[in-house]
PDB file of N, CA and C in Angstrom:
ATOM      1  N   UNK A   1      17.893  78.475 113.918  1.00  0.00           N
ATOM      2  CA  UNK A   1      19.021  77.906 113.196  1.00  0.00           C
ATOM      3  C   UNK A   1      19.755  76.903 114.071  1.00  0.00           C
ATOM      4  N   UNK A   2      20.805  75.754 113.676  1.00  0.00           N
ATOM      5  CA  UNK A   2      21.247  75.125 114.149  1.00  0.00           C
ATOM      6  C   UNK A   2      22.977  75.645 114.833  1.00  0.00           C
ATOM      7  N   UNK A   3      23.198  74.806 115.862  1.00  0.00           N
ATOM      8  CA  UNK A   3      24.379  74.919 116.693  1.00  0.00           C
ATOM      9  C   UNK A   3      25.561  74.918 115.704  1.00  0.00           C
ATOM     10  N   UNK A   4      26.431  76.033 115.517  1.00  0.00           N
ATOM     11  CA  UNK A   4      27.370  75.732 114.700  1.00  0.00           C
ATOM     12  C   UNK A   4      28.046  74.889 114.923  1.00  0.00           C
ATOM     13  N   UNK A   5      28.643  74.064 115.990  1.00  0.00           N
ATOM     14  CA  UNK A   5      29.541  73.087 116.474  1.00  0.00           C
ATOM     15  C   UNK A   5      28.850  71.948 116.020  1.00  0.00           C
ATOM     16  N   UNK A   6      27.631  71.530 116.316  1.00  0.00           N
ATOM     17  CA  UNK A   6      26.835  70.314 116.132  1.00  0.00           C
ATOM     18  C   UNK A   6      26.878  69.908 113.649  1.00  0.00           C
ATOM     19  N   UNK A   7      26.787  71.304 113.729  1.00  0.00           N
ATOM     20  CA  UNK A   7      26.886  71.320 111.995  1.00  0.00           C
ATOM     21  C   UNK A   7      27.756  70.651 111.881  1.00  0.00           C
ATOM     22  N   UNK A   8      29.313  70.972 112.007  1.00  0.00           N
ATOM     23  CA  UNK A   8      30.258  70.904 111.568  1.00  0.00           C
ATOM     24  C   UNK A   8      30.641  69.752 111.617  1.00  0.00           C
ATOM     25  N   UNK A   9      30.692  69.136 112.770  1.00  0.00           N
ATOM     26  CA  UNK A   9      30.284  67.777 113.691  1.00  0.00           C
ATOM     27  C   UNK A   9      29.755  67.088 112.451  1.00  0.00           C
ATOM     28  N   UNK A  10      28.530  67.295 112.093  1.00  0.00           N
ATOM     29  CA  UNK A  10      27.548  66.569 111.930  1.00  0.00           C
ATOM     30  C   UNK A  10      28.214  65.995 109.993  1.00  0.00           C
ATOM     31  N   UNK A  11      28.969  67.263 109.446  1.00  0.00           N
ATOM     32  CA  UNK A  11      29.527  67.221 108.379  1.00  0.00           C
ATOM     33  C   UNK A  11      31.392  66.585 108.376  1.00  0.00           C
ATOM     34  N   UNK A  12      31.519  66.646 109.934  1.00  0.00           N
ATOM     35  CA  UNK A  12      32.458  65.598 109.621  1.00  0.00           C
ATOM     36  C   UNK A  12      32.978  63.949 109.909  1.00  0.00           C
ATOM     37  N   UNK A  13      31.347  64.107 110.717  1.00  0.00           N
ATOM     38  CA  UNK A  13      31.221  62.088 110.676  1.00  0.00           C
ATOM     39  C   UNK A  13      30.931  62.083 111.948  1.00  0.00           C
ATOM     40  N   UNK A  14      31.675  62.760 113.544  1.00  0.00           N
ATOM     41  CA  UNK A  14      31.310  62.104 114.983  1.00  0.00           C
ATOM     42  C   UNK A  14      29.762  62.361 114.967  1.00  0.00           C
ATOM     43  N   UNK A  15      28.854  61.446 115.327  1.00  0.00           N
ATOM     44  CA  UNK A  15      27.646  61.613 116.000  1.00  0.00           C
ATOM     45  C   UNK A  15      27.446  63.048 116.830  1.00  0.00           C
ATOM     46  N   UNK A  16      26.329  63.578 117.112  1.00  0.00           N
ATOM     47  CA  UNK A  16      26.530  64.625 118.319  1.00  0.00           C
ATOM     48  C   UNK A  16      26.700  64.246 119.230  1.00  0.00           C
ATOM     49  N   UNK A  17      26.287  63.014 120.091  1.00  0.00           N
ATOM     50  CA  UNK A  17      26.346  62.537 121.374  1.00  0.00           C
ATOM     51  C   UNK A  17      28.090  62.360 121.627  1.00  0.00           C
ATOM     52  N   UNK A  18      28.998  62.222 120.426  1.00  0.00           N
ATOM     53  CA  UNK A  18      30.221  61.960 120.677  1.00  0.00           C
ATOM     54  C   UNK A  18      31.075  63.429 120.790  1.00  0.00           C
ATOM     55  N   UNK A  19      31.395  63.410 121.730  1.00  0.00           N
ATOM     56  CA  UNK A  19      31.978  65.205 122.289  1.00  0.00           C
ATOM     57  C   UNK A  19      33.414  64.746 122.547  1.00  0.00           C
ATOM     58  N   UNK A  20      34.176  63.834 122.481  1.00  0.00           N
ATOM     59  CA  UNK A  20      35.958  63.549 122.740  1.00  0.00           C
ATOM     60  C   UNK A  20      36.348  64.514 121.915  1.00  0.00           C
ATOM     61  N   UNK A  21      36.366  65.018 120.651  1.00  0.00           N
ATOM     62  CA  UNK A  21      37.188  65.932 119.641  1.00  0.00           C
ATOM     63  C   UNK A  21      36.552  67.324 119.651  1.00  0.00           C
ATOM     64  N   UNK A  22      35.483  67.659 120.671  1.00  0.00           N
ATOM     65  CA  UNK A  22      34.878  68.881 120.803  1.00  0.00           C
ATOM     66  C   UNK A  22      35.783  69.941 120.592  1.00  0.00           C
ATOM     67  N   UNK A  23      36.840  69.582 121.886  1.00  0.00           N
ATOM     68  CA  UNK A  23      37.572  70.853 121.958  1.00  0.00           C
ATOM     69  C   UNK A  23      38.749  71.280 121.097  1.00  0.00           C
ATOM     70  N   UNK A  24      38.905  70.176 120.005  1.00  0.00           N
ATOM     71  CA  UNK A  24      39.690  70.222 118.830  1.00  0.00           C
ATOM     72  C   UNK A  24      38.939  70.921 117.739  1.00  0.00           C
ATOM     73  N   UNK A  25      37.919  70.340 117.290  1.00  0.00           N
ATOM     74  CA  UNK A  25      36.901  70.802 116.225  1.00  0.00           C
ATOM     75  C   UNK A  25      36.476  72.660 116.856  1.00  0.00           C
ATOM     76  N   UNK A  26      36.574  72.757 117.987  1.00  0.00           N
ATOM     77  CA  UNK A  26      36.413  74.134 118.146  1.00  0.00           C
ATOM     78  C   UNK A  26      37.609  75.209 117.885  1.00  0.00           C
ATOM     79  N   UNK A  27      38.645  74.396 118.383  1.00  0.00           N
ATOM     80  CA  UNK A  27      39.689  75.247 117.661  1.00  0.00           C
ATOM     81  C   UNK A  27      40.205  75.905 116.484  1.00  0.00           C
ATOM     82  N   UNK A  28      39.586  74.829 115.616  1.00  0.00           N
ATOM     83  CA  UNK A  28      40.045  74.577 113.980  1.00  0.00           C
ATOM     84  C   UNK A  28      38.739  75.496 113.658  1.00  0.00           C
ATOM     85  N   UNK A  29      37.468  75.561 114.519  1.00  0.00           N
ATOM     86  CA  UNK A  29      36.595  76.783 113.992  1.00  0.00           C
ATOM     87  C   UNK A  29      36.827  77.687 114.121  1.00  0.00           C
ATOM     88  N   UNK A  30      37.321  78.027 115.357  1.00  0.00           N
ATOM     89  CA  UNK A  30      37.575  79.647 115.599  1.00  0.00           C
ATOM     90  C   UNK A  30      38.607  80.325 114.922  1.00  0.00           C
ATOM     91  N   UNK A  31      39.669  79.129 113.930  1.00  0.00           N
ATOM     92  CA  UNK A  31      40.508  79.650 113.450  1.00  0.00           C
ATOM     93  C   UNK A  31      40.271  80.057 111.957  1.00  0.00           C
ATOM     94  N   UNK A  32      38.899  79.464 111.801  1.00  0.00           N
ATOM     95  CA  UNK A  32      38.669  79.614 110.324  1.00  0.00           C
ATOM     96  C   UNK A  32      37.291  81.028 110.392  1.00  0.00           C
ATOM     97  N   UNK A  33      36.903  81.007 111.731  1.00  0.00           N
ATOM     98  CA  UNK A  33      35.836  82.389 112.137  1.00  0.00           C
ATOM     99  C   UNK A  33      36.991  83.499 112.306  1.00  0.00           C
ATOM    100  N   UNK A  34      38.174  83.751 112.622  1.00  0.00           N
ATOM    101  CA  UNK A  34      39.608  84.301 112.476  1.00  0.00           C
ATOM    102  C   UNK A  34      39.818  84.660 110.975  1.00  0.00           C
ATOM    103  N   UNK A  35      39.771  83.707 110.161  1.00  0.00           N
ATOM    104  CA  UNK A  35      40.507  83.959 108.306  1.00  0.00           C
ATOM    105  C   UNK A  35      38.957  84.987 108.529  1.00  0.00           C
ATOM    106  N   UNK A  36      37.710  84.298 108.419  1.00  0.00           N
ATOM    107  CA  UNK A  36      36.752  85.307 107.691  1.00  0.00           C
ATOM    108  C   UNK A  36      36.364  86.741 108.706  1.00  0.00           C
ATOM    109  N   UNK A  37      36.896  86.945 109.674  1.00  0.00           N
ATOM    110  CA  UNK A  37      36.790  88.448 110.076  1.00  0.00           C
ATOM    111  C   UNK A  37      38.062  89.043 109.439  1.00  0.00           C
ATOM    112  N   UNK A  38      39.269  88.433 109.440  1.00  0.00           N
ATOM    113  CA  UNK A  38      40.437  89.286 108.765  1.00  0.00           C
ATOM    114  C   UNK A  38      39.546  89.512 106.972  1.00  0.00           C
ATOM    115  N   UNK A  39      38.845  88.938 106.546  1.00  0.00           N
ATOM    116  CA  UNK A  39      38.555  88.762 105.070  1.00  0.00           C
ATOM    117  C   UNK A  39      37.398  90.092 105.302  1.00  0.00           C
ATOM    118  N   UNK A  40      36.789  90.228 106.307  1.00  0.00           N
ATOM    119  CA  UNK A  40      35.607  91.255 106.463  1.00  0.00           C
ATOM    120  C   UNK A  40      34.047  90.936 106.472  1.00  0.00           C
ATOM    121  N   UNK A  41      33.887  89.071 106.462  1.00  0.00           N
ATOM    122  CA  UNK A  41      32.667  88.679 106.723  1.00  0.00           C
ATOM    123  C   UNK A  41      32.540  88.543 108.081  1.00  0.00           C
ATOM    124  N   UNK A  42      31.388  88.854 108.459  1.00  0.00           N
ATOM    125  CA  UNK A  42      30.764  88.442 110.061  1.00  0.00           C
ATOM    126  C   UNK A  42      30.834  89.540 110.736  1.00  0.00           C
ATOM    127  N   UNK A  43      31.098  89.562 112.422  1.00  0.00           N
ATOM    128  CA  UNK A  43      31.123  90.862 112.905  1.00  0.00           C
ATOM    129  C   UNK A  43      32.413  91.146 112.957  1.00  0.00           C
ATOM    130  N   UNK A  44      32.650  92.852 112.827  1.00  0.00           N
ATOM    131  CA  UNK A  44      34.015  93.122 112.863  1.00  0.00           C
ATOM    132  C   UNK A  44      34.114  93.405 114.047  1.00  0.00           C
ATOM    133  N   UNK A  45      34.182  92.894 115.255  1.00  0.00           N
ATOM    134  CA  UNK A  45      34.738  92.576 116.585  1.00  0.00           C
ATOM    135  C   UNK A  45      35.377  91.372 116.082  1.00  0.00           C
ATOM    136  N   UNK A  46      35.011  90.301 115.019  1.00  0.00           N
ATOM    137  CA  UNK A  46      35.741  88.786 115.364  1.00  0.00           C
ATOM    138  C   UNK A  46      34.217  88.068 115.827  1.00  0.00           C
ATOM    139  N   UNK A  47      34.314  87.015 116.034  1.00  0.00           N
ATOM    140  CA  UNK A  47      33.914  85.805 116.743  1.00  0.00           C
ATOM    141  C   UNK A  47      34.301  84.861 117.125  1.00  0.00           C
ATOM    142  N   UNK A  48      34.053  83.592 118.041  1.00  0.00           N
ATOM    143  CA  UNK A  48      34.357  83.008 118.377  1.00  0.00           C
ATOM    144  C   UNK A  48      33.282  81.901 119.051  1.00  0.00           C
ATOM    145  N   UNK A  49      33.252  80.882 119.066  1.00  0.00           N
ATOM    146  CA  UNK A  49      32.171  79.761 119.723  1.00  0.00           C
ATOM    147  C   UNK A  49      33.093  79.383 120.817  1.00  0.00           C
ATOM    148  N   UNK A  50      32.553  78.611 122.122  1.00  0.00           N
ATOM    149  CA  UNK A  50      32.664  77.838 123.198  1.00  0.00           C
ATOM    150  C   UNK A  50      32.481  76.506 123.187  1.00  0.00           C
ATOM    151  N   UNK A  51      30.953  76.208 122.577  1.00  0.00           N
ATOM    152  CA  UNK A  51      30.188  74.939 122.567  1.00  0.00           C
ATOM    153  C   UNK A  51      29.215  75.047 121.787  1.00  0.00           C
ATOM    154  N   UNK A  52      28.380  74.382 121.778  1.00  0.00           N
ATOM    155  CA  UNK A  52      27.367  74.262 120.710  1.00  0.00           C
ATOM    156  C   UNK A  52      26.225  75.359 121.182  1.00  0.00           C
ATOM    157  N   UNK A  53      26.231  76.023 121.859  1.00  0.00           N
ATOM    158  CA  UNK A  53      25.020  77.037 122.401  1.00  0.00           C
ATOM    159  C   UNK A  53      25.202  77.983 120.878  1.00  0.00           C
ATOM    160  N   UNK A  54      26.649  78.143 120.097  1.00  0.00           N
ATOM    161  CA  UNK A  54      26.559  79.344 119.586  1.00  0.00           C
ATOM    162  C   UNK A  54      25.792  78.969 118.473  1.00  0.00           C
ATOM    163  N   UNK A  55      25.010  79.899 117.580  1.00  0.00           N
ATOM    164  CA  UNK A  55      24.246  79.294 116.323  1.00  0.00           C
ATOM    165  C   UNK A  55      24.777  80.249 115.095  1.00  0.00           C
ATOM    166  N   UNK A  56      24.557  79.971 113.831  1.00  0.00           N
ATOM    167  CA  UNK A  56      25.015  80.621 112.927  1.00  0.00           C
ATOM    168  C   UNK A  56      24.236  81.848 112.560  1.00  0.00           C
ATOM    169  N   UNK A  57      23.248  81.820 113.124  1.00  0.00           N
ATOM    170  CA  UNK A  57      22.658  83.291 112.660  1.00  0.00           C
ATOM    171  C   UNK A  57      23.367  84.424 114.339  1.00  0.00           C
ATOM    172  N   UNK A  58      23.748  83.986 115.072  1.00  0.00           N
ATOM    173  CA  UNK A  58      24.718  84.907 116.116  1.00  0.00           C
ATOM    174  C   UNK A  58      25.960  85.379 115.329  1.00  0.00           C
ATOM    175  N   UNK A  59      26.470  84.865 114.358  1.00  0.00           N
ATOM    176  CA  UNK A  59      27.868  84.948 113.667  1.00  0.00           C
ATOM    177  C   UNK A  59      27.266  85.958 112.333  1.00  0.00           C
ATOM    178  N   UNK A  60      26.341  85.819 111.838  1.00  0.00           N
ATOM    179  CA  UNK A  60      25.562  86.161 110.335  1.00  0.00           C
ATOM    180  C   UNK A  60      24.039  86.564 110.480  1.00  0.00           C
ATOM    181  N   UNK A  61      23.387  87.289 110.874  1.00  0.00           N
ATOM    182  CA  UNK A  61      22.498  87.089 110.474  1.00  0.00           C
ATOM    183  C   UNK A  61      21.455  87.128 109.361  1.00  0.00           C
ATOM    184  N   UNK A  62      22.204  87.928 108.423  1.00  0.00           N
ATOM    185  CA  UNK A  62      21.152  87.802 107.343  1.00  0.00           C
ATOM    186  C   UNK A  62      21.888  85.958 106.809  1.00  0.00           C
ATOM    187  N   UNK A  63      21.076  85.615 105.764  1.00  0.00           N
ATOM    188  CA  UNK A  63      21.165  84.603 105.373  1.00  0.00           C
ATOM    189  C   UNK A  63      21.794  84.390 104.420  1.00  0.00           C
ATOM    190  N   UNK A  64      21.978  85.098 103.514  1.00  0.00           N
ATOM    191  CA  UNK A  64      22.082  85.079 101.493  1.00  0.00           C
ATOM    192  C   UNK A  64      23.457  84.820 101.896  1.00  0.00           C
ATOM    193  N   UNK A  65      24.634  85.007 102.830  1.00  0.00           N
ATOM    194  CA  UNK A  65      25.971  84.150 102.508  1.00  0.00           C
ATOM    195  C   UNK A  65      25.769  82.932 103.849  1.00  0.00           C
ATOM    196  N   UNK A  66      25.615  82.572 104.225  1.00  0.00           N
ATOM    197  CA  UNK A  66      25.492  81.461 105.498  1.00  0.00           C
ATOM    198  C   UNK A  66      25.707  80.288 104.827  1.00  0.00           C
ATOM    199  N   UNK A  67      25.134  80.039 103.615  1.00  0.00           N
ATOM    200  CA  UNK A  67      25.570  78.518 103.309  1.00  0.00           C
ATOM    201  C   UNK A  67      26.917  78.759 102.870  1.00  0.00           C
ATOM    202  N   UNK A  68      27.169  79.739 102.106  1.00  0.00           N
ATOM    203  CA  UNK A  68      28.724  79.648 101.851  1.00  0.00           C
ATOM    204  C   UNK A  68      29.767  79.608 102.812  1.00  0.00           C
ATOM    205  N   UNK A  69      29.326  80.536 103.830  1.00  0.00           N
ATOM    206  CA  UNK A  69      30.041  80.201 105.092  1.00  0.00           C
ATOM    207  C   UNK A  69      30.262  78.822 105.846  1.00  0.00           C
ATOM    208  N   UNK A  70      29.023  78.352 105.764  1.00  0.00           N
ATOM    209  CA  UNK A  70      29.359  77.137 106.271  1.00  0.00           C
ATOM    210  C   UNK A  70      30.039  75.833 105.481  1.00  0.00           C
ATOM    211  N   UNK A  71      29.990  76.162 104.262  1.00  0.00           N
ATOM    212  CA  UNK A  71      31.089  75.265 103.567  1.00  0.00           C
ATOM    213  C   UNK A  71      32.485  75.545 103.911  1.00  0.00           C
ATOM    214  N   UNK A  72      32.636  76.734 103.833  1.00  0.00           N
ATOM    215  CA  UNK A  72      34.203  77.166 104.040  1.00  0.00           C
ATOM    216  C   UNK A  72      34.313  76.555 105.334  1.00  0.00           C
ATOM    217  N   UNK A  73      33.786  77.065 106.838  1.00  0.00           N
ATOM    218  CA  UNK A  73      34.228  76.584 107.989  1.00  0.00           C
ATOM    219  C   UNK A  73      34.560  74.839 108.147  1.00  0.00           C
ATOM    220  N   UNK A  74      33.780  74.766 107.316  1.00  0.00           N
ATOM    221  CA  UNK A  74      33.803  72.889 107.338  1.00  0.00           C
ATOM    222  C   UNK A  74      35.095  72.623 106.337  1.00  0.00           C
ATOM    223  N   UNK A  75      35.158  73.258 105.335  1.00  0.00           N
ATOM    224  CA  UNK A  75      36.349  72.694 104.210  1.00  0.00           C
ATOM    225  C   UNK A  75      37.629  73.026 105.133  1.00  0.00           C
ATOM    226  N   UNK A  76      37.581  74.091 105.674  1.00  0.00           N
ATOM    227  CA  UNK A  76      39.017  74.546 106.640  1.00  0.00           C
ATOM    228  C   UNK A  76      38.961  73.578 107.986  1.00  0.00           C
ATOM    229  N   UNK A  77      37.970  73.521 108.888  1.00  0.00           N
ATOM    230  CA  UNK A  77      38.288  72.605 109.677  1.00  0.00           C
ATOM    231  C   UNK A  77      38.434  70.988 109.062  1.00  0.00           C
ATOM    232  N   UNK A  78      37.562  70.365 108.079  1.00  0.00           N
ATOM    233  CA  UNK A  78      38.167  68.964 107.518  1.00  0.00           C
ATOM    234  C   UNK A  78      39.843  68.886 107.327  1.00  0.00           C
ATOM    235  N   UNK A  79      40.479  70.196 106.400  1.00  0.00           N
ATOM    236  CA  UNK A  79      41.272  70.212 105.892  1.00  0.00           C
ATOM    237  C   UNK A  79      42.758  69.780 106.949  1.00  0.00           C
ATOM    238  N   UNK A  80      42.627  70.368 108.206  1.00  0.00           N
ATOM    239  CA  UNK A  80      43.477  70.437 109.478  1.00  0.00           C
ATOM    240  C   UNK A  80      43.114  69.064 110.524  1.00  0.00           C
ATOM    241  N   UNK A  81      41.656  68.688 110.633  1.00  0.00           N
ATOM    242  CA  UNK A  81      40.958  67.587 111.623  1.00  0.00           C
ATOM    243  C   UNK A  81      40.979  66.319 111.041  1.00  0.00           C
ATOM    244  N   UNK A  82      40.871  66.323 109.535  1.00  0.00           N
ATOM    245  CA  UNK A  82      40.450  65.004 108.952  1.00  0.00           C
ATOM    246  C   UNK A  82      40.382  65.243 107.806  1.00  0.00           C
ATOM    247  N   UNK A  83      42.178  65.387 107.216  1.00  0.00           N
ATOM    248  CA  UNK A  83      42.740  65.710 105.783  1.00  0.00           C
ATOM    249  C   UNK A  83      42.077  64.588 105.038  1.00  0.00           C
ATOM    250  N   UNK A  84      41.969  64.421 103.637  1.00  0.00           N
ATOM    251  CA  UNK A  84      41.238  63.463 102.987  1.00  0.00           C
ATOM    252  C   UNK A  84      42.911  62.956 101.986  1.00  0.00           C
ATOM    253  N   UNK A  85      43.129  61.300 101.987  1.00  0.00           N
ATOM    254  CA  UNK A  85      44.099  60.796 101.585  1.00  0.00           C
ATOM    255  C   UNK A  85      44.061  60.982  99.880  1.00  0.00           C
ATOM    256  N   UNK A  86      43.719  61.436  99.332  1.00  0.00           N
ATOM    257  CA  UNK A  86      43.972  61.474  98.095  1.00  0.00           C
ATOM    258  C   UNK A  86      44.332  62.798  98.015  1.00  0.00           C
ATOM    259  N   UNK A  87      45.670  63.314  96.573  1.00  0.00           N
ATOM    260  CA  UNK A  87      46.113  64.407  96.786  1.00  0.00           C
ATOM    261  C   UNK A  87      44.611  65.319  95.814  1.00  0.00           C
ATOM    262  N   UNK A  88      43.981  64.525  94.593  1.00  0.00           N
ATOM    263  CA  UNK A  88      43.282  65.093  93.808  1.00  0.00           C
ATOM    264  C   UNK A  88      42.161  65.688  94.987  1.00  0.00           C
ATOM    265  N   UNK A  89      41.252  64.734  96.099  1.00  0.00           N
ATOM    266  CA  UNK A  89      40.353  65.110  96.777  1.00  0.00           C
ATOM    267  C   UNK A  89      41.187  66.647  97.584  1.00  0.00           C
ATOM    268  N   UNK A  90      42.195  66.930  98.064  1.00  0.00           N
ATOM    269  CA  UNK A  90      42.967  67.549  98.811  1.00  0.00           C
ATOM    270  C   UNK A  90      42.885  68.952  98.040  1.00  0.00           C
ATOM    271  N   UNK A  91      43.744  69.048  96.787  1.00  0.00           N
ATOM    272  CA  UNK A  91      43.600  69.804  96.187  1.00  0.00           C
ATOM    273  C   UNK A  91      42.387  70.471  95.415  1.00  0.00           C
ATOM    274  N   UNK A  92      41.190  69.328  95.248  1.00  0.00           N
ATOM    275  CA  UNK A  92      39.780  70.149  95.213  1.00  0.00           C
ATOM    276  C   UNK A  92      38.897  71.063  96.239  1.00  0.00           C
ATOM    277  N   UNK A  93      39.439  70.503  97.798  1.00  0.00           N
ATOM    278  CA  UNK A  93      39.028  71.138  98.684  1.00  0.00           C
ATOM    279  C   UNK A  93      39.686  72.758  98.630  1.00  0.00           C
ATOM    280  N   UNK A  94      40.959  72.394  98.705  1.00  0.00           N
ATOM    281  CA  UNK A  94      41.992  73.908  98.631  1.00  0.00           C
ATOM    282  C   UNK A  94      41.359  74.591  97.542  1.00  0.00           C
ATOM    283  N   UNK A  95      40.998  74.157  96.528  1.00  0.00           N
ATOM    284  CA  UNK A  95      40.603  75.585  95.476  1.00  0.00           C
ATOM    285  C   UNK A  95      39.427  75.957  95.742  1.00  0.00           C
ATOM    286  N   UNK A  96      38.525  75.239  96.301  1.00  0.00           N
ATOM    287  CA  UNK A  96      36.821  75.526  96.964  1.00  0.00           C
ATOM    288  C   UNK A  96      37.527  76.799  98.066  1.00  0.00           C
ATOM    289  N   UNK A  97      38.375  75.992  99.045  1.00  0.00           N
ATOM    290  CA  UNK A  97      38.635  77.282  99.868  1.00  0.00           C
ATOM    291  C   UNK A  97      38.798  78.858  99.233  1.00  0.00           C
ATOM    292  N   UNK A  98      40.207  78.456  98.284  1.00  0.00           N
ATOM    293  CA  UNK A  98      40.404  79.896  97.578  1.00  0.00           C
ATOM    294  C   UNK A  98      39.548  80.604  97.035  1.00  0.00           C
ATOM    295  N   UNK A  99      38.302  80.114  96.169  1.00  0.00           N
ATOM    296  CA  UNK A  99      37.091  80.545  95.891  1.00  0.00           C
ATOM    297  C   UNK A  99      36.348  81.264  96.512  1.00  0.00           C
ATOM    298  N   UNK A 100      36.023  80.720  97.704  1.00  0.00           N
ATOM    299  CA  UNK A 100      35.157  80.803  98.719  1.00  0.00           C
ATOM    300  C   UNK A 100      35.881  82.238  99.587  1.00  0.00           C
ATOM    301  N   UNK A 101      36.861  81.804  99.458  1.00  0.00           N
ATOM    302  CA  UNK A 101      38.056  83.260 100.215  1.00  0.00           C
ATOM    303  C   UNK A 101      37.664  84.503  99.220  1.00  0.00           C
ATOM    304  N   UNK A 102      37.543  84.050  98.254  1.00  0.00           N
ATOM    305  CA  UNK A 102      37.979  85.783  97.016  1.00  0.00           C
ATOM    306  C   UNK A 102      35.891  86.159  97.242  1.00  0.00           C
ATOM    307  N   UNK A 103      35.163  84.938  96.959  1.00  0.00           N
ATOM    308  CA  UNK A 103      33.679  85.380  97.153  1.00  0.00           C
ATOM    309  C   UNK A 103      32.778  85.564  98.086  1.00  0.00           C
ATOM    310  N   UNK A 104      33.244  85.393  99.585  1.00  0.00           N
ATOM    311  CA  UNK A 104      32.776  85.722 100.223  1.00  0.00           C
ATOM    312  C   UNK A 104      32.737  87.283 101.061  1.00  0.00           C
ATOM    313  N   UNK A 105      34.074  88.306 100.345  1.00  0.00           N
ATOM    314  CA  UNK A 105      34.512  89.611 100.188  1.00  0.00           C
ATOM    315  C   UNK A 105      33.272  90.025  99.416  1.00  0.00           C
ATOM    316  N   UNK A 106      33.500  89.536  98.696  1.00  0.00           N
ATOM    317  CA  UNK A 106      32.949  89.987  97.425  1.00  0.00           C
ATOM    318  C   UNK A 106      31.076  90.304  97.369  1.00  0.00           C
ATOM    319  N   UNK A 107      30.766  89.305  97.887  1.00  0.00           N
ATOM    320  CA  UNK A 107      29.387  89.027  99.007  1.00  0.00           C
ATOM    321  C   UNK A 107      28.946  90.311  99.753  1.00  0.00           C
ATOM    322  N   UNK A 108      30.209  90.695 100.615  1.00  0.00           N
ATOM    323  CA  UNK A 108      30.447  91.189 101.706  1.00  0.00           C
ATOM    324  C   UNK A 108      29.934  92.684 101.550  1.00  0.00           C
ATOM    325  N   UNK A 109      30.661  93.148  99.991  1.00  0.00           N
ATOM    326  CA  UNK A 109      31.010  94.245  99.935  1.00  0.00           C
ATOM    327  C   UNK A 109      29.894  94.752  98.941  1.00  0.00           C
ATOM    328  N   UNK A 110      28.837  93.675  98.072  1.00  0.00           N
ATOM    329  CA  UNK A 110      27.899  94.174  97.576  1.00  0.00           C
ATOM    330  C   UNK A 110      26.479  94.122  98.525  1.00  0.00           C
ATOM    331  N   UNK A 111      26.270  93.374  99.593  1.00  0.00           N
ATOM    332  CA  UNK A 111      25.721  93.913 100.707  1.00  0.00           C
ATOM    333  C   UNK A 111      25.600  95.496 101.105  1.00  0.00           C
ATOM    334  N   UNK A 112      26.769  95.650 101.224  1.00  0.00           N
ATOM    335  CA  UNK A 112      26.733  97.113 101.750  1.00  0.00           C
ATOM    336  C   UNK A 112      26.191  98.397 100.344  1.00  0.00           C
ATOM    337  N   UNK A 113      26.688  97.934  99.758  1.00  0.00           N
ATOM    338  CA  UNK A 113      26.562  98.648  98.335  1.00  0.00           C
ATOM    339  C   UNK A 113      24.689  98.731  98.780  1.00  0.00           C
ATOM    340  N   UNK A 114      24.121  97.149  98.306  1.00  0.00           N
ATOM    341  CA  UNK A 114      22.727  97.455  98.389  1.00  0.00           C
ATOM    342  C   UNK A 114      22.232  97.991  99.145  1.00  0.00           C
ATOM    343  N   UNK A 115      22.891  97.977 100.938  1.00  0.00           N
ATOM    344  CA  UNK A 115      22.143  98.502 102.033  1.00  0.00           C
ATOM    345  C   UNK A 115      22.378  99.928 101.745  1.00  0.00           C
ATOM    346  N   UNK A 116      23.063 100.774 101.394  1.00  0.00           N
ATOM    347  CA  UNK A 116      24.028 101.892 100.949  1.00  0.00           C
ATOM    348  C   UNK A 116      22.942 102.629 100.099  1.00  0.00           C
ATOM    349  N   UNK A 117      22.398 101.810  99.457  1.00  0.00           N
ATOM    350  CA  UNK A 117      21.059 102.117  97.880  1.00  0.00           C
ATOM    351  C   UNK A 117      19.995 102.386  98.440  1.00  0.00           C
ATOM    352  N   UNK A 118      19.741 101.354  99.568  1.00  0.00           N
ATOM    353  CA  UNK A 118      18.165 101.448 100.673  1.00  0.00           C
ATOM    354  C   UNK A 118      18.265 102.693 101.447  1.00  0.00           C
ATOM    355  N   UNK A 119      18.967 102.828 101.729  1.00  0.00           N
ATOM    356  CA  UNK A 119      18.822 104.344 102.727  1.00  0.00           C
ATOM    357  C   UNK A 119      19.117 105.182 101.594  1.00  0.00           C
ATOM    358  N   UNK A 120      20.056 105.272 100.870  1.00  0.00           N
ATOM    359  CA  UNK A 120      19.605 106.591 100.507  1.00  0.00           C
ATOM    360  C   UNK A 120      18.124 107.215  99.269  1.00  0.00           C
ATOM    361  N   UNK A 121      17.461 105.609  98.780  1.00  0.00           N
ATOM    362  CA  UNK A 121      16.256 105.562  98.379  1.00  0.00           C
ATOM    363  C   UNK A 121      15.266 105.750  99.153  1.00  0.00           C
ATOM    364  N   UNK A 122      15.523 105.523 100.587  1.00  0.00           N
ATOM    365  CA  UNK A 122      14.768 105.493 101.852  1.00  0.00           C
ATOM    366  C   UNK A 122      13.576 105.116 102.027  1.00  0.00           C
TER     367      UNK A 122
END
């Protein structure tokens, strides 16, 4: 899988070779890897990235929510790094977030349900 930093990067316009806003764009991730452990996706220790070494299957590894995840991390860091000037574009991002907030629980919690079904079908 790919470098989560380099993704995010890559979805919000700097080249990878351009690293000046690294240590900004990492902040605004870890704060949005912060909302989704308080929400109950990922590991419940928390997470956190450094640099681009970390990858998204270290944060997730099964797959079936990862793309959703990675929209959210990107809609929350755009939203704080590189707000978009229109209020309509602004406010479409915010309700993707809220969405993404109520369904990625939701994700979360029928996971377990199924894993919950596998063992005791065994």
């Amino acid at each position: 899988m790919e470098s989560i930093l380099n993704s995010i990067k890559k979805l919000l316009g700097p080249g990878m070779e351009y690293d000046h806003f690294d240590p900004d764009i990492i902040i605004h991730i870890n704060s949005a890897f912060s909302v989704l452990t308080q929400l109950g996706v990922g590991p419940a220790e928390g997470f956190f990235i450094n640099d681009e070494a970390e990858k998204w299957e270290d944060f997730l590894p099964e797959e079936k929510m990862i793309h959703s995840v990675k929209t959210y991390i990107y809609l929350k860091v755009k939203l704080v790094f590189d707000p978009p000037l229109s209020s309509a574009v602004l406010e479409s991002m915010k309700e993707q977030i809220k969405e993404l907030e109520w369904r990625l629980p939701v994700a979360v919690e029928s996971a377990k349900i199924e894993s919950e079904e596998e063992i005791q079908n065994g």
